[in-house]
C-alpha atoms as a PDB file:
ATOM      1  CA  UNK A   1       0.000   0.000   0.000  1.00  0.00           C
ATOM      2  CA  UNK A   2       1.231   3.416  -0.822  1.00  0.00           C
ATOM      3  CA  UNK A   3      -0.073   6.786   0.146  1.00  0.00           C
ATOM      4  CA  UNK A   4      -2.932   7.958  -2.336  1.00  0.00           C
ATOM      5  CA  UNK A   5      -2.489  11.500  -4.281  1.00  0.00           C
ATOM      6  CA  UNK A   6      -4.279  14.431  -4.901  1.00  0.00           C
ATOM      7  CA  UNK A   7      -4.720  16.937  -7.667  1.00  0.00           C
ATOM      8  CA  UNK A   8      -7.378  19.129  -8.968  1.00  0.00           C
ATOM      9  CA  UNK A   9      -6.742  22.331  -6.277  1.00  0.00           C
ATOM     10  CA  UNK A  10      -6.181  25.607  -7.230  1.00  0.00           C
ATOM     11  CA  UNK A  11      -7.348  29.650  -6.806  1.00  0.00           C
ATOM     12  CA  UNK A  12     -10.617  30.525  -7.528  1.00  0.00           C
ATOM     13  CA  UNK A  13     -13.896  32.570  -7.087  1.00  0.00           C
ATOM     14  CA  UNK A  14     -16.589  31.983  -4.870  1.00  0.00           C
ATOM     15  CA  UNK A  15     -19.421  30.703  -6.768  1.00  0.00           C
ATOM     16  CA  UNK A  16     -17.348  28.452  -8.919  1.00  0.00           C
ATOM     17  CA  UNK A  17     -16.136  24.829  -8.812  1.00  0.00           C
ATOM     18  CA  UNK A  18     -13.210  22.611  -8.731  1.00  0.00           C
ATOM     19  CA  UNK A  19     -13.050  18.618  -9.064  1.00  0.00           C
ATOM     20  CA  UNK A  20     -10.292  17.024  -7.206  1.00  0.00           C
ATOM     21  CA  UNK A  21      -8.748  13.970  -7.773  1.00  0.00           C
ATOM     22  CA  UNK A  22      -7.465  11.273  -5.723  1.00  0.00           C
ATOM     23  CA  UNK A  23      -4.993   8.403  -7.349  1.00  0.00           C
ATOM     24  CA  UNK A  24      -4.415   5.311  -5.616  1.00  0.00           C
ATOM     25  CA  UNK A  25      -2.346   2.610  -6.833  1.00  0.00           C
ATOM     26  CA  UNK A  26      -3.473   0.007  -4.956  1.00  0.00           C
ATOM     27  CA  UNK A  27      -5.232  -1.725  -2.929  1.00  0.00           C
ATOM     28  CA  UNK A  28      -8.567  -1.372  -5.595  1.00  0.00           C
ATOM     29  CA  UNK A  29     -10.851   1.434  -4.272  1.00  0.00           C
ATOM     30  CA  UNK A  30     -13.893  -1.322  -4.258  1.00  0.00           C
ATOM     31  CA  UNK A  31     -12.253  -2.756  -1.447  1.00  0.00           C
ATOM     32  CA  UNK A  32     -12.066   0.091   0.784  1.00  0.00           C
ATOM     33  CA  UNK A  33     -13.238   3.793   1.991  1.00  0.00           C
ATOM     34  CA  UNK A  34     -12.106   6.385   0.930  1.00  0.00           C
ATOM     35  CA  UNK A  35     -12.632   9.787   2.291  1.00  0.00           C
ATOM     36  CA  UNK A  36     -11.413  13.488   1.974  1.00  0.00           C
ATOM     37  CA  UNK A  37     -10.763  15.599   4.766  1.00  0.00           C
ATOM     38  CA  UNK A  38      -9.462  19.531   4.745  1.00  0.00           C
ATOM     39  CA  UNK A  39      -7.152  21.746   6.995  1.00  0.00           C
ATOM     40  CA  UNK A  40      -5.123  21.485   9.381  1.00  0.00           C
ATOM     41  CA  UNK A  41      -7.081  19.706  12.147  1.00  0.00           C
ATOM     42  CA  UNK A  42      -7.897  17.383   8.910  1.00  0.00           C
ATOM     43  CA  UNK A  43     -11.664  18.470   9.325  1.00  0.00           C
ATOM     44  CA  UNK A  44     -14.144  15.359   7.403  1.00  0.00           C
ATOM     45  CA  UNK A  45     -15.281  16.456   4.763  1.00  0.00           C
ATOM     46  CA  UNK A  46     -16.753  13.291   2.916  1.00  0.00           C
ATOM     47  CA  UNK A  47     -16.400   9.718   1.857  1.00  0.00           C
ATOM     48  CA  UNK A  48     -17.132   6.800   0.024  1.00  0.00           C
ATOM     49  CA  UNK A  49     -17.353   3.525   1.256  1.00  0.00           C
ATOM     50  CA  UNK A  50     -16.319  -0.177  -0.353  1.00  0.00           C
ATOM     51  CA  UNK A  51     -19.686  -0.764  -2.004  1.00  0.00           C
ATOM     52  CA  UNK A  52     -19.368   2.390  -3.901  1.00  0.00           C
ATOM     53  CA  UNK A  53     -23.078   3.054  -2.713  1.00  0.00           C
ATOM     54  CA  UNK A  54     -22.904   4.432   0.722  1.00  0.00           C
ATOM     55  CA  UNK A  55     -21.327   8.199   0.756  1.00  0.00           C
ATOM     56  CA  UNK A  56     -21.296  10.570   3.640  1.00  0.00           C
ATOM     57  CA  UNK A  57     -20.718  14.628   3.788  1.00  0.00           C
ATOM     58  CA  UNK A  58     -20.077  17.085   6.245  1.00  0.00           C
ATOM     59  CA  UNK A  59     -23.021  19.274   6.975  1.00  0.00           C
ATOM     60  CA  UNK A  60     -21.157  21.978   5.682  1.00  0.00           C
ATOM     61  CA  UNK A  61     -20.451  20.634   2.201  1.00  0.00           C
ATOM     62  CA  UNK A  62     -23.857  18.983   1.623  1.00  0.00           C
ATOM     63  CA  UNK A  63     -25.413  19.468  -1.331  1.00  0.00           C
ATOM     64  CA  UNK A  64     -22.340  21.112  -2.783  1.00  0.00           C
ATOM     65  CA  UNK A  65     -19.838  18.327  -3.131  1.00  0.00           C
ATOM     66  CA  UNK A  66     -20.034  15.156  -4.542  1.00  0.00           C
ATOM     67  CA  UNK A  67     -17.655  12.492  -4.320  1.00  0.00           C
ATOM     68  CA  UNK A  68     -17.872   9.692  -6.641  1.00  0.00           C
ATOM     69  CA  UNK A  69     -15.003   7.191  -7.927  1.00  0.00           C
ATOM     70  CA  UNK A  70     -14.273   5.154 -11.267  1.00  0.00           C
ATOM     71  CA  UNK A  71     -13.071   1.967 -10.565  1.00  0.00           C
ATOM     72  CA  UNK A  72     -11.398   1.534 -13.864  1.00  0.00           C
ATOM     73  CA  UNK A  73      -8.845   4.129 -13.127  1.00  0.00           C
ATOM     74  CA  UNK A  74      -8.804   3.783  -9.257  1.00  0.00           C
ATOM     75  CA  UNK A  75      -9.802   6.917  -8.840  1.00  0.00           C
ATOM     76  CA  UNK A  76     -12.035   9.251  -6.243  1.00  0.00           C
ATOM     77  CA  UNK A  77     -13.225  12.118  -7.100  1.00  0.00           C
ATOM     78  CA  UNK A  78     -14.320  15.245  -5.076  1.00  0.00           C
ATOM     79  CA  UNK A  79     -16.894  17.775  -7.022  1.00  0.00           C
ATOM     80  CA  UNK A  80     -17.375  20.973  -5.414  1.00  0.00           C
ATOM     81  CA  UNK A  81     -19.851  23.703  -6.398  1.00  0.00           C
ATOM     82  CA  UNK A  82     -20.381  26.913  -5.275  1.00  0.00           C
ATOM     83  CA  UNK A  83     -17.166  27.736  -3.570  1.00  0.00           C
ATOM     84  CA  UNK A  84     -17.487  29.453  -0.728  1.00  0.00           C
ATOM     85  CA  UNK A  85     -14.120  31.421   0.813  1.00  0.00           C
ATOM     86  CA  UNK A  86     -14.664  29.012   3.922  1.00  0.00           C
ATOM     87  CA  UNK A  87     -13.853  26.336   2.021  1.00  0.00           C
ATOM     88  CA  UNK A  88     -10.368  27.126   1.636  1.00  0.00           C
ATOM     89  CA  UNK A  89      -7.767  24.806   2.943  1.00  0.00           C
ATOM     90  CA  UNK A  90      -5.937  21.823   1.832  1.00  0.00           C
ATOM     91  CA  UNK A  91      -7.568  19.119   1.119  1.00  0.00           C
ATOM     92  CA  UNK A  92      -6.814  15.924   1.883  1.00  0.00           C
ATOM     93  CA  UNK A  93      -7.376  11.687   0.469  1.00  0.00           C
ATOM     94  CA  UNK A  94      -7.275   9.230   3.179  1.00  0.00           C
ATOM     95  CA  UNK A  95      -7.946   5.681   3.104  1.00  0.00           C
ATOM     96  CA  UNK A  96      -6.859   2.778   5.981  1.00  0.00           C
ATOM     97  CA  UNK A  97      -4.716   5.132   7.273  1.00  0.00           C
ATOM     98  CA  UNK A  98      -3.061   6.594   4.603  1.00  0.00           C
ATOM     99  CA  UNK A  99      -2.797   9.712   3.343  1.00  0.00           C
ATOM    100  CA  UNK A 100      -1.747  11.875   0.848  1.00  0.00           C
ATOM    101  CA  UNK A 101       0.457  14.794   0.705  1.00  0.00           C
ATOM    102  CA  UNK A 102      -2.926  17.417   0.009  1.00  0.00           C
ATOM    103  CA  UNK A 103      -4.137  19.923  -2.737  1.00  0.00           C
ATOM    104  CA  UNK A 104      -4.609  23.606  -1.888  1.00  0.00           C
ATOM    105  CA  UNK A 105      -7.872  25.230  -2.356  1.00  0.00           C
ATOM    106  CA  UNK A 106      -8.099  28.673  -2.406  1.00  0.00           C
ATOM    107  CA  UNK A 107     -11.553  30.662  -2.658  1.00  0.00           C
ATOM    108  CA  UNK A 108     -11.439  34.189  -2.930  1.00  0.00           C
ATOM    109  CA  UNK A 109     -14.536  36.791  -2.606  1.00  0.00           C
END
């Protein structure tokens, strides 16, 4: 197992949206959860469990984000829509205890 990584981040307004992406070699992401977290106190943000069905979100992200995953390409993905400037931070992929070195999000008003 080696630590999953993100892309997608970057610097923009509030109202818009960014997709972030988190690559995992292996184990295959049907076999486990996978979640993304934010900040410094690596605040939950949401996840997605084994089955693929069962997601959870923060209160603060719900009906915003969506996370979703391709298991073709290993892949988890983080939508987010209508940035707010709270939702700055980095943002983090975690799964069994892994994690991944983060993606900055910046939203400016």
């Amino acid at each position: 197992q080696v630590r999953p990584v993100e892309s997608g981040g970057g610097l923009v307004q509030a109202g818009e949206s960014l997709t972030l992406l988190c690559e995992i070699s292996q184990p295959a992401i049907n076999t486990i959860t996978v979640g993304w977290f934010r900040g410094g106190r690596y605040e939950f943000v949401a996840h997605i469990k084994a089955n693929g069905v069962d997601t959870a979100y923060a209160d603060s992200v719900k009906g915003r984000f969506t996370i979703s995953r391709d298991d073709a390409k290993n892949t988890v993905s983080l939508e987010m829509k209508n940035l707010k400037p709270e939702d700055t931070a980095v943002y983090y992929c975690n799964y069994g205890g892994f994690w991944g070195r983060g993606t900055q999000v910046t939203v400016f008003s």
